[in-house]
Protein backbone atom coordinates (compact mmCIF):
# COMPACT_ATOMS: atom_id res chain seq x y z
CA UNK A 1 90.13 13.62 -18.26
CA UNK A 2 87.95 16.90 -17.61
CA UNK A 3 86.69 17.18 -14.07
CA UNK A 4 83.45 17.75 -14.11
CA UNK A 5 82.60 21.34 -12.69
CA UNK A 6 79.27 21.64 -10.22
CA UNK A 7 78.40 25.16 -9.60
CA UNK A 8 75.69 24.73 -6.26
CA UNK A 9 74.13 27.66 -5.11
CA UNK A 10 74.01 27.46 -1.15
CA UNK A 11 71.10 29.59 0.03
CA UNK A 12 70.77 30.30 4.21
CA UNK A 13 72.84 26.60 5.29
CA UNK A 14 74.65 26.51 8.20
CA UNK A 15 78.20 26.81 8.12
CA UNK A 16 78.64 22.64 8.92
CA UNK A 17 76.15 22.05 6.08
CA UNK A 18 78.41 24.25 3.89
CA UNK A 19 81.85 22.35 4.93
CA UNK A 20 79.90 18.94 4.04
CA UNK A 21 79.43 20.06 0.73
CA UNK A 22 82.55 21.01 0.06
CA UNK A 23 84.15 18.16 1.73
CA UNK A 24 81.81 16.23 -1.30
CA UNK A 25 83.28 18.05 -4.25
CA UNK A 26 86.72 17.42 -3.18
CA UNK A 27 86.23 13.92 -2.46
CA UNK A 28 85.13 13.84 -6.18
CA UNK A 29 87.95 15.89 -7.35
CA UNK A 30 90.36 13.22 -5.58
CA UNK A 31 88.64 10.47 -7.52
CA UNK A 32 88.94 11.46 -10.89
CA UNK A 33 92.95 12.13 -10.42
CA UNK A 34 93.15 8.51 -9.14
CA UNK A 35 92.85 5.22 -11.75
CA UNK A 36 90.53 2.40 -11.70
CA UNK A 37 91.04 0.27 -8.65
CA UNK A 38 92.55 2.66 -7.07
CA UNK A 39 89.52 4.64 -7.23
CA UNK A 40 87.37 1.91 -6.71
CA UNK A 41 88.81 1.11 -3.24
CA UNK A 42 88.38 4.63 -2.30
CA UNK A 43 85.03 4.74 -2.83
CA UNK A 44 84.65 1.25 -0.96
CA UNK A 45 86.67 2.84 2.15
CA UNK A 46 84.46 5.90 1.76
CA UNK A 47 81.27 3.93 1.86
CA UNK A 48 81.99 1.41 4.28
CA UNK A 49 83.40 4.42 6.92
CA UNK A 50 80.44 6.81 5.92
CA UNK A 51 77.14 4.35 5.73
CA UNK A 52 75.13 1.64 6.83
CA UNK A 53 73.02 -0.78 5.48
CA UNK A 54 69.40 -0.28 6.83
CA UNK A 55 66.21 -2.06 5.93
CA UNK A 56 62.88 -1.05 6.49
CA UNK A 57 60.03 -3.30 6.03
CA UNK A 58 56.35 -2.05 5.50
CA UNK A 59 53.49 -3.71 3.91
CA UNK A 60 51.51 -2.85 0.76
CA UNK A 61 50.03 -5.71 0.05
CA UNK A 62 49.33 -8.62 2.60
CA UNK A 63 48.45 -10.41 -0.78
CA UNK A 64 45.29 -11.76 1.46
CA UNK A 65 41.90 -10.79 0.89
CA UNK A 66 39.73 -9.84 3.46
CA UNK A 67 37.32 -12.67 2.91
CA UNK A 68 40.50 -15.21 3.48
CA UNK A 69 41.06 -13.91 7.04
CA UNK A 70 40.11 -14.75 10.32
CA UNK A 71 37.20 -12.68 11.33
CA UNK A 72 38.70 -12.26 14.74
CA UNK A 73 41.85 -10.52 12.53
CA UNK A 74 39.13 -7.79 11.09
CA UNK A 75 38.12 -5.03 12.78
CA UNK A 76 34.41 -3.72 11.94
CA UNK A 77 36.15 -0.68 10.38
CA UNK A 78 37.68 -2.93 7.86
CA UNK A 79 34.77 -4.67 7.32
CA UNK A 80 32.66 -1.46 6.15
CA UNK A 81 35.66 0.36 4.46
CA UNK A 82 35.68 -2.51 2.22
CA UNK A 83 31.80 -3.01 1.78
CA UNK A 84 31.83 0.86 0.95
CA UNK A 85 34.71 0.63 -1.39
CA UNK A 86 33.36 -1.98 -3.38
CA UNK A 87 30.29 -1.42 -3.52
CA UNK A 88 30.46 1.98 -4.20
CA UNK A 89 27.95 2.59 -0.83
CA UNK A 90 28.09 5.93 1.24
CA UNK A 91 26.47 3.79 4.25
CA UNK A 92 27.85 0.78 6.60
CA UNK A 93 26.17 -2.19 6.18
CA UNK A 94 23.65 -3.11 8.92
CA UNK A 95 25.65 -6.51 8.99
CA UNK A 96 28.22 -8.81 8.19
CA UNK A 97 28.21 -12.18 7.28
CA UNK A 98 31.14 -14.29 6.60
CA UNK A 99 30.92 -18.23 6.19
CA UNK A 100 33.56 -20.67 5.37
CA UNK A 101 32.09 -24.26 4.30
CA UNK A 102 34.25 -27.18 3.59
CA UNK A 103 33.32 -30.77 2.29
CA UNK A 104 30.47 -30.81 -0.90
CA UNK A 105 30.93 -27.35 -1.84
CA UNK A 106 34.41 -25.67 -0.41
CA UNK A 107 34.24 -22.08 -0.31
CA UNK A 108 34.63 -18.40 1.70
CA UNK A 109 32.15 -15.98 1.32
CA UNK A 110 32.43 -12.23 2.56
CA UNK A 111 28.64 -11.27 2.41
CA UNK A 112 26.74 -7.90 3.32
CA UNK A 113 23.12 -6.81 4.28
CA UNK A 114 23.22 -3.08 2.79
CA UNK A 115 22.31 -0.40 5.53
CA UNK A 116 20.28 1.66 3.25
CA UNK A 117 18.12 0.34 -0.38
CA UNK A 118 19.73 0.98 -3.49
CA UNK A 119 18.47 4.35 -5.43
CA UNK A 120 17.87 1.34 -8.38
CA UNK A 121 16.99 -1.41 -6.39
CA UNK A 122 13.40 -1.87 -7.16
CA UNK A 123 13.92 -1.42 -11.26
CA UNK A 124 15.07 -3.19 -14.11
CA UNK A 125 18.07 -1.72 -14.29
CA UNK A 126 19.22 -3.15 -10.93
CA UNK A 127 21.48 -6.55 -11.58
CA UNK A 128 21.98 -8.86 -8.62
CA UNK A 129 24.77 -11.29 -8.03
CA UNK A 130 28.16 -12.24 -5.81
CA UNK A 131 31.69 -11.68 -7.17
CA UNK A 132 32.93 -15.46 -7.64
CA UNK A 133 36.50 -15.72 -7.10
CA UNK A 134 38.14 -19.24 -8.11
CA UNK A 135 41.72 -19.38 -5.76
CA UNK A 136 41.35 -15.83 -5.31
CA UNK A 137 41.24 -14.94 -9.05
CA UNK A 138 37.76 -13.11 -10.23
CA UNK A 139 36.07 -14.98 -12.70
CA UNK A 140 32.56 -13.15 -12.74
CA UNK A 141 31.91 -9.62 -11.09
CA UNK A 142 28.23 -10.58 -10.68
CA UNK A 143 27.10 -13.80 -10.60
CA UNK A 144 23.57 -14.21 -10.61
CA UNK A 145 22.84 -17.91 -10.32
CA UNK A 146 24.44 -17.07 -6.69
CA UNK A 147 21.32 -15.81 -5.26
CA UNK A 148 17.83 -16.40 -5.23
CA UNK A 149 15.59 -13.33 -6.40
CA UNK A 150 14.19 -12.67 -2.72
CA UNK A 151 17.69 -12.13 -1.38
CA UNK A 152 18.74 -9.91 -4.29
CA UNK A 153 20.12 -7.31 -1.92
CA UNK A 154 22.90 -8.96 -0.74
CA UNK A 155 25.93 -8.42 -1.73
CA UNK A 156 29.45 -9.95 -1.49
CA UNK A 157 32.23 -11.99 -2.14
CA UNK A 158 32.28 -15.56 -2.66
CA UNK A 159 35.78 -17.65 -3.27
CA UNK A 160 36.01 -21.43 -4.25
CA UNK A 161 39.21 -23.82 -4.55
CA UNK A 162 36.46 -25.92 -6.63
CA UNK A 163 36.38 -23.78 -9.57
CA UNK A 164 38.00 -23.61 -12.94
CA UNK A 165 40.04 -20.96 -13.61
CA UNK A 166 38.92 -21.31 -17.56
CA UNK A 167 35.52 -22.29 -16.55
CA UNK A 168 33.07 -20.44 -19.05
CA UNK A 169 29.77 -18.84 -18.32
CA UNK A 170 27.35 -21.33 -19.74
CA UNK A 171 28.93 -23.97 -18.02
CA UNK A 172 29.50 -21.96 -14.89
CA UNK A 173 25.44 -21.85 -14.88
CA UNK A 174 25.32 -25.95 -15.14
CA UNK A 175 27.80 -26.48 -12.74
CA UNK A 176 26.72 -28.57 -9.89
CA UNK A 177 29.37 -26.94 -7.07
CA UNK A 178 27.70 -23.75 -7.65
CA UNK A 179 24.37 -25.21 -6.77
CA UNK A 180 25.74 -26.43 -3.75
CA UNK A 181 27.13 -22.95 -2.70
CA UNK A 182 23.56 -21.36 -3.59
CA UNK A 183 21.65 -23.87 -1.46
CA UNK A 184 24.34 -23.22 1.61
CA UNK A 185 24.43 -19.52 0.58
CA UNK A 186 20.60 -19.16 1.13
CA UNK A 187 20.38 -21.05 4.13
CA UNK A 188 23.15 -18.84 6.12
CA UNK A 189 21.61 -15.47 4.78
CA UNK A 190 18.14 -16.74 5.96
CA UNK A 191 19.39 -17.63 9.59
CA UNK A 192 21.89 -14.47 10.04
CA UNK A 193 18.45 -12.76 8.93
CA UNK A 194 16.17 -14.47 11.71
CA UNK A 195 19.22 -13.97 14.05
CA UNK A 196 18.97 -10.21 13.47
CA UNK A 197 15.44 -10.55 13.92
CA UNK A 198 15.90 -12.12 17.26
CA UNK A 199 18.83 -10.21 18.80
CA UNK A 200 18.80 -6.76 17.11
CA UNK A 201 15.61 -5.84 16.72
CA UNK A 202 15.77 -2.22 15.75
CA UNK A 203 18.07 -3.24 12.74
CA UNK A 204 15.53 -5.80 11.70
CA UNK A 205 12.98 -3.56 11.01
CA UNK A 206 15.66 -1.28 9.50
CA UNK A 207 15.91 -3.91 6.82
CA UNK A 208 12.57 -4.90 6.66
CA UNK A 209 11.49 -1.16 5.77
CA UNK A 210 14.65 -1.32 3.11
CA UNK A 211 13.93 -4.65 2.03
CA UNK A 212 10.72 -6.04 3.33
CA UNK A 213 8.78 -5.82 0.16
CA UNK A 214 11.43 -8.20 -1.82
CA UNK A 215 10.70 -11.42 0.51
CA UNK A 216 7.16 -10.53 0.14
CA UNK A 217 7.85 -10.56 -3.72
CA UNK A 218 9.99 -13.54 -2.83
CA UNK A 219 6.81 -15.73 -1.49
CA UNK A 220 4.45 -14.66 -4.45
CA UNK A 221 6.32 -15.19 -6.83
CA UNK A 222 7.22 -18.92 -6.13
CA UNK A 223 3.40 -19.29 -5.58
CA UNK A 224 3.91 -19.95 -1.84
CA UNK A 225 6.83 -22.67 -2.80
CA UNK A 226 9.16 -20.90 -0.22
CA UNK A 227 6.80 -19.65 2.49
CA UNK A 228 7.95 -22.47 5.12
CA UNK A 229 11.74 -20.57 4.29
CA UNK A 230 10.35 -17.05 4.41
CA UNK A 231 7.40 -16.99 6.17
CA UNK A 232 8.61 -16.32 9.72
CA UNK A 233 10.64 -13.20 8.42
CA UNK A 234 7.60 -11.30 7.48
CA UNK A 235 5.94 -8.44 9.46
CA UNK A 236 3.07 -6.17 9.30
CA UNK A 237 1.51 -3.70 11.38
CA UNK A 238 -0.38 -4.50 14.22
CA UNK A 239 -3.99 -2.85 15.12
CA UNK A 240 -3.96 -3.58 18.47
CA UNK A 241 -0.59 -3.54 19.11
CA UNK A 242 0.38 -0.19 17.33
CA UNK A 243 3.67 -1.80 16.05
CA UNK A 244 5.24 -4.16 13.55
CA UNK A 245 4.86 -7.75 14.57
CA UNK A 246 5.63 -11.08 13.12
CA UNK A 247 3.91 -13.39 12.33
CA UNK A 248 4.31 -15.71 15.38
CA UNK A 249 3.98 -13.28 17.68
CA UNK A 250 0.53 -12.58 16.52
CA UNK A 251 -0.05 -16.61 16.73
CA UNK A 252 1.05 -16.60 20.50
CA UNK A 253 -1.20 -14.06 21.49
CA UNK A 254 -4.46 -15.40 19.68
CA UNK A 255 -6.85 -16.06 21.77
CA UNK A 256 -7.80 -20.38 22.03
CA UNK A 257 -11.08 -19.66 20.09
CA UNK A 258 -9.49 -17.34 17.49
CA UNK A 259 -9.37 -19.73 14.25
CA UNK A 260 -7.95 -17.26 11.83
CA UNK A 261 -5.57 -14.33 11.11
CA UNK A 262 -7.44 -11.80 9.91
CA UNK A 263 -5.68 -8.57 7.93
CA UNK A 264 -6.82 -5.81 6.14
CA UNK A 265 -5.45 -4.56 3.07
CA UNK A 266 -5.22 -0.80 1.89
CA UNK A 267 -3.46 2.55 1.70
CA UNK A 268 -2.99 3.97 5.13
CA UNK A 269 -2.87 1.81 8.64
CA UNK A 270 -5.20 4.51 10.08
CA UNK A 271 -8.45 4.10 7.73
CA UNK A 272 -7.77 1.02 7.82
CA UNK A 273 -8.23 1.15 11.83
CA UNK A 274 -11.64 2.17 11.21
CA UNK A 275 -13.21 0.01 8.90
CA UNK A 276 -16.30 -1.37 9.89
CA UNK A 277 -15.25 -5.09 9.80
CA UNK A 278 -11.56 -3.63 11.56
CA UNK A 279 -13.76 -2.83 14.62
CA UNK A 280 -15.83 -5.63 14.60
CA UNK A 281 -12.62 -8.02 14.83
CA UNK A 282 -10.99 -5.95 17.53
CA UNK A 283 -14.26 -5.39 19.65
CA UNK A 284 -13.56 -9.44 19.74
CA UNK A 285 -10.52 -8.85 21.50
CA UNK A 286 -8.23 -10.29 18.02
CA UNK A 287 -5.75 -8.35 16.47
CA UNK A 288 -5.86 -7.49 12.98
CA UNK A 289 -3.10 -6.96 10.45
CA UNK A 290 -2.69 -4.10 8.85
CA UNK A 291 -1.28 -4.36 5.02
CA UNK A 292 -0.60 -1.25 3.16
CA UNK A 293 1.98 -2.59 0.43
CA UNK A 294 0.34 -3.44 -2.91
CA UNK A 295 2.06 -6.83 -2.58
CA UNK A 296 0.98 -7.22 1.20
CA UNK A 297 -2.48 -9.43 0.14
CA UNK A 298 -1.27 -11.09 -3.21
CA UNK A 299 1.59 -12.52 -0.63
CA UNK A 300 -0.67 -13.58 2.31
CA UNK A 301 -3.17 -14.93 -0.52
CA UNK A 302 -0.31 -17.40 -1.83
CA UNK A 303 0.80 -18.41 1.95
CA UNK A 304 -3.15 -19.30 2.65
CA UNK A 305 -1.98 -20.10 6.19
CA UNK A 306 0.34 -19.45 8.74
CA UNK A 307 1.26 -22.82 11.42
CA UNK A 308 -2.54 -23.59 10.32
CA UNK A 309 -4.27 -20.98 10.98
CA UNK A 310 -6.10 -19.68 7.83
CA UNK A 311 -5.85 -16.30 6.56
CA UNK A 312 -8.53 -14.32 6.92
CA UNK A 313 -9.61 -10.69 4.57
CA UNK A 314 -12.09 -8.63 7.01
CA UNK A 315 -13.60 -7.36 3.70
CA UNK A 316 -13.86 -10.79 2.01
CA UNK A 317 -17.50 -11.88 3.11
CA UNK A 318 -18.59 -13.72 6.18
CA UNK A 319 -16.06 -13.64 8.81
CA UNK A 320 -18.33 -16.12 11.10
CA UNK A 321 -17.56 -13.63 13.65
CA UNK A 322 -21.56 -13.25 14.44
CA UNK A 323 -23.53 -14.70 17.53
CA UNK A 324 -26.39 -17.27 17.13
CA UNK A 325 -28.74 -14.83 17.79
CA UNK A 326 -27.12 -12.34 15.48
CA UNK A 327 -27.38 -15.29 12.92
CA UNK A 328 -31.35 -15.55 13.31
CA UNK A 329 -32.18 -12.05 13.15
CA UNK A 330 -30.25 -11.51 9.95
CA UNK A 331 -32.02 -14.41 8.40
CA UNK A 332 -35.84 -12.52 9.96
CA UNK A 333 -34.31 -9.55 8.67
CA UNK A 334 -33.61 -10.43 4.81
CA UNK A 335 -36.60 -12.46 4.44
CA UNK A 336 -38.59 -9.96 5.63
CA UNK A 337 -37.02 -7.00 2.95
CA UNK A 338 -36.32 -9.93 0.13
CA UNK A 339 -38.69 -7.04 -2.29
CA UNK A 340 -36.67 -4.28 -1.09
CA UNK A 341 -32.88 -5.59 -1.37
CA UNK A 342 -34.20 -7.01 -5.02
CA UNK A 343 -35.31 -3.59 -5.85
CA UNK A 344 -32.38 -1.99 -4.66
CA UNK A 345 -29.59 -4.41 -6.76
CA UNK A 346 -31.80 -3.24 -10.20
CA UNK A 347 -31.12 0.39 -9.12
CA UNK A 348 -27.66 -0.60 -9.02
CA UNK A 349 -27.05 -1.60 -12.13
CA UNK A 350 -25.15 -4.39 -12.03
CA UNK A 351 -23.05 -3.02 -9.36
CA UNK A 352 -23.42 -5.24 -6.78
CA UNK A 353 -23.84 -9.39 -6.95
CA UNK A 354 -25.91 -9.06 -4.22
CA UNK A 355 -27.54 -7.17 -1.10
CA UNK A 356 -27.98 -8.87 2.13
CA UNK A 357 -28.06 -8.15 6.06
CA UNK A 358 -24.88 -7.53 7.97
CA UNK A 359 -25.77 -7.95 11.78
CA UNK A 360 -22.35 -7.10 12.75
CA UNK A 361 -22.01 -3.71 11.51
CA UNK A 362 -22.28 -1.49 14.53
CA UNK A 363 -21.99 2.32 13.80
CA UNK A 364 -21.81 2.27 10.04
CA UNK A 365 -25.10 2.13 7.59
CA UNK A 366 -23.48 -0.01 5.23
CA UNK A 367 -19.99 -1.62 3.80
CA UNK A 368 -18.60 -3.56 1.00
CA UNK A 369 -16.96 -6.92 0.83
CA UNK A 370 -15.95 -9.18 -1.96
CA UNK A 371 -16.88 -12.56 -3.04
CA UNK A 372 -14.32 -14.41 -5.36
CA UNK A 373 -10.75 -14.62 -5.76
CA UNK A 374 -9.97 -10.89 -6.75
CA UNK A 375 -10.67 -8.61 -3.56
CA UNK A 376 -11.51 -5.09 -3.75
CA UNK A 377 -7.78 -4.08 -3.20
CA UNK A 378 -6.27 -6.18 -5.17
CA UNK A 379 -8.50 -4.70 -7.86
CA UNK A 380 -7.18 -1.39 -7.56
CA UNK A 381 -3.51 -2.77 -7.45
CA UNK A 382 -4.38 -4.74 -10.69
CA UNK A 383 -6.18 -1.51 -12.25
CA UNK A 384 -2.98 0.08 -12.34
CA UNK A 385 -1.27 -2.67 -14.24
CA UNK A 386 -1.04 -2.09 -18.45
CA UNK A 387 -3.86 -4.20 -20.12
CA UNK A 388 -5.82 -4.39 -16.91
CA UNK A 389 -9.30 -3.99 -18.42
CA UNK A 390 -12.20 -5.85 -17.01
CA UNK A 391 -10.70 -6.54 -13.46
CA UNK A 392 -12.88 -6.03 -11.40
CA UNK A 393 -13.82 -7.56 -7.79
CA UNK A 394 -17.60 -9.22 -7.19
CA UNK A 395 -18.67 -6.75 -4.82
CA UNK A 396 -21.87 -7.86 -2.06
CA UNK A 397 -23.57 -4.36 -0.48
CA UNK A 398 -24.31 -5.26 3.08
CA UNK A 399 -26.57 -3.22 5.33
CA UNK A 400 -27.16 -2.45 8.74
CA UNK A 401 -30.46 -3.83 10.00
CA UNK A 402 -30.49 -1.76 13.16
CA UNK A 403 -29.16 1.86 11.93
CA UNK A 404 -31.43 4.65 11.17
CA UNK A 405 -30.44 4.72 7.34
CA UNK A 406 -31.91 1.17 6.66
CA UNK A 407 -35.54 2.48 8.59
CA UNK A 408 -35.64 5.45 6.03
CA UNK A 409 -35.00 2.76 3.53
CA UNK A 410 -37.66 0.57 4.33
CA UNK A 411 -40.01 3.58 4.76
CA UNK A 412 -39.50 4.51 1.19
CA UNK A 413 -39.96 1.42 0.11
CA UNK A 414 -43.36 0.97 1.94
CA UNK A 415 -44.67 4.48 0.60
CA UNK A 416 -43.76 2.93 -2.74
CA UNK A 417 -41.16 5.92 -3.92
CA UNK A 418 -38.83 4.47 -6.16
CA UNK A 419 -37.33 7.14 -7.00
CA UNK A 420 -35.89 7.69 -3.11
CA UNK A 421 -34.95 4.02 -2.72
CA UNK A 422 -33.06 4.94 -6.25
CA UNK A 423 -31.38 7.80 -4.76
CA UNK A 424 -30.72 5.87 -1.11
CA UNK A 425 -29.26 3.35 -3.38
CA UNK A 426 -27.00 5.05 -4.69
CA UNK A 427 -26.01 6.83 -2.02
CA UNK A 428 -25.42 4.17 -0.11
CA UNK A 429 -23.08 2.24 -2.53
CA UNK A 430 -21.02 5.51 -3.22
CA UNK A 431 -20.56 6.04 0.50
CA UNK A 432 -19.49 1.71 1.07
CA UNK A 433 -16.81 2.29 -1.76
CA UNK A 434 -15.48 5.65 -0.39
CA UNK A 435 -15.22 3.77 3.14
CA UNK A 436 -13.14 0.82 1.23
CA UNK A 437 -10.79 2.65 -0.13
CA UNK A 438 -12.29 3.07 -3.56
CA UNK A 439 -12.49 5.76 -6.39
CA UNK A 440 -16.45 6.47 -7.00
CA UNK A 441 -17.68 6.89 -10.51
CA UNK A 442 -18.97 10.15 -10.85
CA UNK A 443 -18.34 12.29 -7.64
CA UNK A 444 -20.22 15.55 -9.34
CA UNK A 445 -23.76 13.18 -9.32
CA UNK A 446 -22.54 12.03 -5.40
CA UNK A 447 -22.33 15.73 -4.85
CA UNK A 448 -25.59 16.64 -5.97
CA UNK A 449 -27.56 13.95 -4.67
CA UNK A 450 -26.33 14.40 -1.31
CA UNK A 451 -27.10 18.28 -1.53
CA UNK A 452 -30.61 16.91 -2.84
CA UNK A 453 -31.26 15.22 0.02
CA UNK A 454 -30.07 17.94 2.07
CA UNK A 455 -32.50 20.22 1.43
């Protein structure tokens, strides 16, 4: 038999390391002189005077998922590693929510709220749904029929015992256990929602900027069916207030002869402030709502009311806001200039439904409010819709009786110059939309005629 030669190079060993080497090679020399067992009890003697058996044990794999465990076992660390792993997120979630329901519908559910909104959230492209595990095997990656549309940001796990492991999609979608789980499903998201709201109020309105406008969406689109469910998650900006409030706080604080909630609806909290119907309300000592989400009014509009009290649109028409005597003098007031407001709707065009008296107004010449069901901003919301043509808001011109403006008027109109109460017309209606909110039709002619008048 050849003995097998090993050349080693030794580079900078100590001299013990060296002898250990060689004390190898010659052991291995010895063993290829010697035959079978003899060898083979060598190598036993050698291994049993020169080792040890040693075990080391160290987990991979617990084989548990996260959503099985104890939540007193998981650290918040382990919590957000996993949301972020998953869900491919850069940002901890602004809470956890895990639920384990036994009885009708058996399950474990590992749910998130996202910290921050999804860069696809509010587009087609954006798929909701839970992974549904059946005994810890997946069986869908997204499953829709999980969540309703308004609480489309969650995200999660969700594990049944109930399920079929062959169970196909159709029939997944028919399956009555699944119901169950989306009925219990939306109930604990709504009150670990409210609960935030209550005890963590900064992360509240966290979500509520990332997520507000979806239960707004929510309670429109159902045509009010789920406002009792939604309704006291919802918050707007308060005029008097200079915050976000909900909507029971601004019932607690109305005042016992306040009958209404009144909002306003637009672009920017700050005009909105200073609308002439905004400062009648508040010199009333109510608070207003501010709305400046296009869905903000179409929402409120399907709730109607609010623990019944009515919702109210400052630039919808009569607010009832005025005094008995305000009342008369309006009524002295527009039969007296019946010629002139008649005169000044032809000049309009067709503009205007009608012109009347506001008593009300206090600093401002005139405003704009809207009869009917489509208000003036939810005409502009609508405008920007495909096949939008021909929406448009009935729009009332009201004036103010006791301003300086409506004296010129009424002068002109007693000198018998049309062609002023044309231009003050005019004027007047370009200025009301421009303090609403609203594009005017041709600002080169507004231009000119005010420079007209100017000089």
């Amino acid at each position: 038999m050849k003995v097998a030669r090993f050349v080693l190079k030794i580079v900078a060993l100590s001299l013990a390391a060296a002898a250990a080497v060689c004390a190898v090679i010659a052991y291995w020399d010895k063993l290829t002189e010697l035959g079978g067992s003899a060898k083979a009890r060598l190598q036993q003697k050698a291994c049993a005077s020169e080792y040890e058996d040693y075990e080391e044990l160290d987990t991979i794999n617990s084989m548990t998922p996260i959503w099985k465990k104890r939540s007193s076992d998981v650290s918040d660390e382990d919590y957000n590693e996993f949301y972020k792993n998953k869900f491919m997120d850069y940002t901890d979630p602004l809470r956890v929510i895990t639920s384990r329901t036994e009885g009708t519908a058996t399950y474990t559910a590992l749910l998130f709220i996202p910290g921050s909104t999804p860069y696809d959230y509010y587009t087609k492209e954006y798929e909701k749904g839970l992974a549904l595990y059946a005994s810890g095997v997946m069986i869908m990656e997204k499953c829709a029929d999980l969540l309703p549309d308004y609480f489309s940001f969650v995200k999660g796990v969700v594990d049944s015992e109930d399920l079929s492991l062959n169970i196909s999609r159709e029939t997944l979608q028919k399956d009555n256990q699944l119901k169950l789980m989306r009925n219990s499903l939306e109930k604990k998201i709504k009150n670990e929602l409210h609960a935030m709201l209550v005890n963590d109020r900064e992360k509240y309105e966290t979500f509520w900027k990332n997520f507000g406008r979806q239960i707004k969406f929510g309670i429109y689109g159902d045509y009010g069916m789920h406002k009792d469910l939604l309704g006291d998650l919802l918050m707007f900006y308060s005029a008097k207030e200079k915050k976000l409030v909900t909507l029971d706080e601004y019932v607690e604080k109305m005042p016992e002869e306040q009958k209404c909630i009144y909002f306003a609806a637009g672009d920017d909290t700050d005009r909105l402030g200073k609308l002439p119907n905004a400062q009648l309300v508040l010199s009333k000592g109510y608070d207003l709502l501010l709305c400046t989400e296009d869905v903000d009014e179409f929402c409120l509009q399907m709730m109607r009311d609010y623990k019944e009290k009515e919702f109210k649109n400052i630039n919808s028409g009569d607010l009832g806001l005025e005094t008995e005597d305000e009342k008369k003098a309006a009524e002295a007031a527009e039969t007296e200039n019946k010629d002139l407001f008649e005169e000044i709707k032809k000049d309009l065009n067709g503009k205007v439904k009608e012109v009347k008296v506001n008593p009300t107004l206090q600093e401002h010449p005139v405003t704009l409010s809207a009869e009917g069901g489509i208000s003036m901003e939810m005409e502009k919301v609508l405008r920007r819709m495909p096949n939008a043509e021909g929406v448009e808001s009935t729009k009332v011109l009201e004036l103010n009786p006791n301003h300086t403006v409506f004296a010129a008027l009424k002068a002109a109109h007693a000198a018998g110059d049309t062609d002023k109460v044309a231009k003050y017309a005019e004027l007047l209606y370009d200025q009301a939309l421009l303090i609403a909110g609203l594009p005017i039709e041709d600002p080169v002619a507004y231009a000119q005629l005010v420079c007209g008048l100017m000089q």
